[in-house]
N, C-alpha and C. Protein backbone atom coordinates (compact mmCIF):
# COMPACT_ATOMS: atom_id res chain seq x y z
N UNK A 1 0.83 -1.16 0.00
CA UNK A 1 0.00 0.00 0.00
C UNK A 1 0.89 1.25 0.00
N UNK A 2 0.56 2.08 -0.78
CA UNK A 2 1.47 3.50 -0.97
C UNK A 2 0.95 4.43 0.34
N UNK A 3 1.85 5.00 0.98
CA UNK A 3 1.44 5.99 1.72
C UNK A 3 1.92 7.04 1.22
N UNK A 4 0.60 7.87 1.94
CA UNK A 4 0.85 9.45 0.75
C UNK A 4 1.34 10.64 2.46
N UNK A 5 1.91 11.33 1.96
CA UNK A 5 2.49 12.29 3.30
C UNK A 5 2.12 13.49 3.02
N UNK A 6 1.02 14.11 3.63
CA UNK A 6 0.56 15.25 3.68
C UNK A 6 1.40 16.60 4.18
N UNK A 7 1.31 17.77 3.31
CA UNK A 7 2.17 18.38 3.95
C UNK A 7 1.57 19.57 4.51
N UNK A 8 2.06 19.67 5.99
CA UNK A 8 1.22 20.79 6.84
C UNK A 8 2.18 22.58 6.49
N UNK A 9 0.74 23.10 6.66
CA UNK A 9 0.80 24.42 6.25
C UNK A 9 1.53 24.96 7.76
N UNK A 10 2.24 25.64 8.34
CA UNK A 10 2.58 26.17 9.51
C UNK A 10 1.81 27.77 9.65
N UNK A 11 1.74 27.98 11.01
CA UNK A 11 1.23 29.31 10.98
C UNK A 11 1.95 29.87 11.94
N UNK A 12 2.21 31.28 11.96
CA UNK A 12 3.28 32.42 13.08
C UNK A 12 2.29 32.08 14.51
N UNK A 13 3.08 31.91 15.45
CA UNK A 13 2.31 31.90 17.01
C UNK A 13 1.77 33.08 16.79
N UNK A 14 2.50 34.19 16.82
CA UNK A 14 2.19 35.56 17.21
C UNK A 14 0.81 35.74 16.39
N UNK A 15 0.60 36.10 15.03
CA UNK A 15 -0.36 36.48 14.49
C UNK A 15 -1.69 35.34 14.13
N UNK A 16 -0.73 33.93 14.11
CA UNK A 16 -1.81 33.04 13.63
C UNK A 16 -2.55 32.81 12.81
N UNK A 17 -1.70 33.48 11.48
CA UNK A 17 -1.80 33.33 10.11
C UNK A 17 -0.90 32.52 9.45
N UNK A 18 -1.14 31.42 8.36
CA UNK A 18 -0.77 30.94 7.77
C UNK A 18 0.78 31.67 6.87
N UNK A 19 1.72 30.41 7.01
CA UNK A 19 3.25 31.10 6.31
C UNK A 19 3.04 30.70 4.96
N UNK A 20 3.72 31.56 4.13
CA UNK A 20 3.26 31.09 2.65
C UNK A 20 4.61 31.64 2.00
N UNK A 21 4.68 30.76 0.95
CA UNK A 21 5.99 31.47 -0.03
C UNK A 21 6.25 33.16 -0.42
N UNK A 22 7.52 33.61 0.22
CA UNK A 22 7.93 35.03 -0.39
C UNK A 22 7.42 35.72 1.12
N UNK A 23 7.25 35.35 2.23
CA UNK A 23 7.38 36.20 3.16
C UNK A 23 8.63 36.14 4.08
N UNK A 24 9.01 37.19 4.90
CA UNK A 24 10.22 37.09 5.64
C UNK A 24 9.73 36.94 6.91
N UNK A 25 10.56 36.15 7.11
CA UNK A 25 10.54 34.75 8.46
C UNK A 25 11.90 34.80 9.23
N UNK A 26 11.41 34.58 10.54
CA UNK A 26 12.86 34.12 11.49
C UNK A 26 12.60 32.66 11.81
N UNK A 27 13.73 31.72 12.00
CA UNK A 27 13.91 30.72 12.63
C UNK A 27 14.07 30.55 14.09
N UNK A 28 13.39 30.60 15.07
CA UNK A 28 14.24 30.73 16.24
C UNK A 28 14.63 30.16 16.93
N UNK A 29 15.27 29.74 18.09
CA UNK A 29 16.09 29.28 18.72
C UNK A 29 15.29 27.50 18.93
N UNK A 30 14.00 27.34 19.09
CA UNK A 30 13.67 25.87 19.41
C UNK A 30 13.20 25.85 18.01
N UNK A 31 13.78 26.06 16.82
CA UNK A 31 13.68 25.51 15.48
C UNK A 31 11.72 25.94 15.15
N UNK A 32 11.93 27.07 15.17
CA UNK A 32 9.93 27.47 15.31
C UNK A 32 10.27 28.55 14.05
N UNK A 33 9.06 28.85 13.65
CA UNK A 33 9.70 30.05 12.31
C UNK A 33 8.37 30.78 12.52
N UNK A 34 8.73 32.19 12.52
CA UNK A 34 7.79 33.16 12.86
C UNK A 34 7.54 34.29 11.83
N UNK A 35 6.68 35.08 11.47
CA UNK A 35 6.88 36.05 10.74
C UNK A 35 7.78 37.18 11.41
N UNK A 36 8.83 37.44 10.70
CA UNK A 36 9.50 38.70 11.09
C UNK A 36 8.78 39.70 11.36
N UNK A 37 7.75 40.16 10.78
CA UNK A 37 6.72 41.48 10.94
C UNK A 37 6.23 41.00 12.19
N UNK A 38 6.14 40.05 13.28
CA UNK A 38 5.40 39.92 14.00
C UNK A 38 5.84 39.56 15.26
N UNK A 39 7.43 38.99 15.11
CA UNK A 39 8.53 38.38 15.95
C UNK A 39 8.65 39.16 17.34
N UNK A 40 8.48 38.62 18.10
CA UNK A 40 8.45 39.11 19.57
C UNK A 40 10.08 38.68 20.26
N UNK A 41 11.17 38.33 19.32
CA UNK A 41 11.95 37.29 19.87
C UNK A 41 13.07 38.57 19.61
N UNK A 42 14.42 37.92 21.20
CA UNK A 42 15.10 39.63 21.08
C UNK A 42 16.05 38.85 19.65
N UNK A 43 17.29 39.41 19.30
CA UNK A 43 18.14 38.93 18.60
C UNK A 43 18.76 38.06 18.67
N UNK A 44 19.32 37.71 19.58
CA UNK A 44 20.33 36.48 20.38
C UNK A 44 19.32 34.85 20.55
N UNK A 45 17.94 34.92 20.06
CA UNK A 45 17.11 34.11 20.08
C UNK A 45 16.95 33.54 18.99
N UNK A 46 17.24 34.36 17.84
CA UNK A 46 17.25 34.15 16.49
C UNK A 46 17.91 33.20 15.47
N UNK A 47 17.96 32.14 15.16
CA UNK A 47 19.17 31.63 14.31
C UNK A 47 19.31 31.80 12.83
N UNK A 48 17.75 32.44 12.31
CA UNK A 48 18.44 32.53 11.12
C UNK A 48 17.34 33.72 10.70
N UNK A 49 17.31 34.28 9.08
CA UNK A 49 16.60 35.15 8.83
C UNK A 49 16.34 34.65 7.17
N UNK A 50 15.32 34.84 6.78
CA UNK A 50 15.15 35.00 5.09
C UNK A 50 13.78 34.53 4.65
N UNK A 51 13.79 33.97 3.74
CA UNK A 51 12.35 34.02 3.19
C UNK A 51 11.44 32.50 3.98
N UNK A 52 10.17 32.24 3.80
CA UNK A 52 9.67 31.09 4.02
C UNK A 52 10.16 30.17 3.21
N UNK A 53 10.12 30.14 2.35
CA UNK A 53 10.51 29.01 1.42
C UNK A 53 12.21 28.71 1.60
N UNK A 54 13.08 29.72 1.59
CA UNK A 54 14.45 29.34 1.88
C UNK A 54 14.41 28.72 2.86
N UNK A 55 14.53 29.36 4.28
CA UNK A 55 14.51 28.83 5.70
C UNK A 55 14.15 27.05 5.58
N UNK A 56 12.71 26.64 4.96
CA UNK A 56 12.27 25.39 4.93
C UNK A 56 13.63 24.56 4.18
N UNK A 57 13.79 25.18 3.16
CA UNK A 57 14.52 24.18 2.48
C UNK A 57 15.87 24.23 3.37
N UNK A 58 16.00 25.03 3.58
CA UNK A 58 17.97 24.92 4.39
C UNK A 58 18.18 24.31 5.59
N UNK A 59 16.90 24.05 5.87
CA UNK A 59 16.67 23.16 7.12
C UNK A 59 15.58 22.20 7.22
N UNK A 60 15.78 21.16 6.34
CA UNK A 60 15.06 20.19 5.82
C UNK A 60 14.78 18.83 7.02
N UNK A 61 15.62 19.24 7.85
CA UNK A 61 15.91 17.92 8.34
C UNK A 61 14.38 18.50 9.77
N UNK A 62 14.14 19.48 9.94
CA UNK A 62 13.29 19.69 10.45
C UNK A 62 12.08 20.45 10.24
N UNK A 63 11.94 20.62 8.52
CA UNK A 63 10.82 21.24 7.83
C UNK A 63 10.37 20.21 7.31
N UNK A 64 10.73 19.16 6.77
CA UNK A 64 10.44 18.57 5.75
C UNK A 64 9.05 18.14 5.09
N UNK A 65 8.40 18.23 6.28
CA UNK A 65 6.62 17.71 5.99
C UNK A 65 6.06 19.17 5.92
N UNK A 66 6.85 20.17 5.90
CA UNK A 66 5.97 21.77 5.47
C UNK A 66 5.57 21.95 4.06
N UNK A 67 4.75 22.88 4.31
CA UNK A 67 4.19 23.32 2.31
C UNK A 67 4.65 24.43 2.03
N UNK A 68 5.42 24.30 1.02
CA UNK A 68 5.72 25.33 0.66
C UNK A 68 4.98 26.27 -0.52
């Protein structure tokens, strides 16, 4: 039997809107990705910065079931 792997949409804690390709996103420190416009997190919390779709892919090993 084929199993099919659904891939979940993520949404920002803060605003609780859906992340979607071409917005800017932080990664932060417990591997969570937030909208930058919305990020409550100081700097030193931060590990990475750039788009939704980059972030997922450069860190696959813990995005991997996201939609991009």
């Amino acid at each position: 039997m084929k199993q099919i792997m659904e891939k979940n949409v993520p949404h920002c804690i803060f605003c609780e809107e859906e992340m979607v390709a071409g917005q800017f996103v932080y990664l932060d420190g417990i591997n969570g990705i937030v909208h930058a416009k919305c990020s409550e997190w100081k700097e030193d919390f931060i590990q990475d910065k750039g788009k939704y779709e980059e972030i997922v892919s450069k860190y696959p090993l813990y995005f991997e079931k996201l939609k991009v």
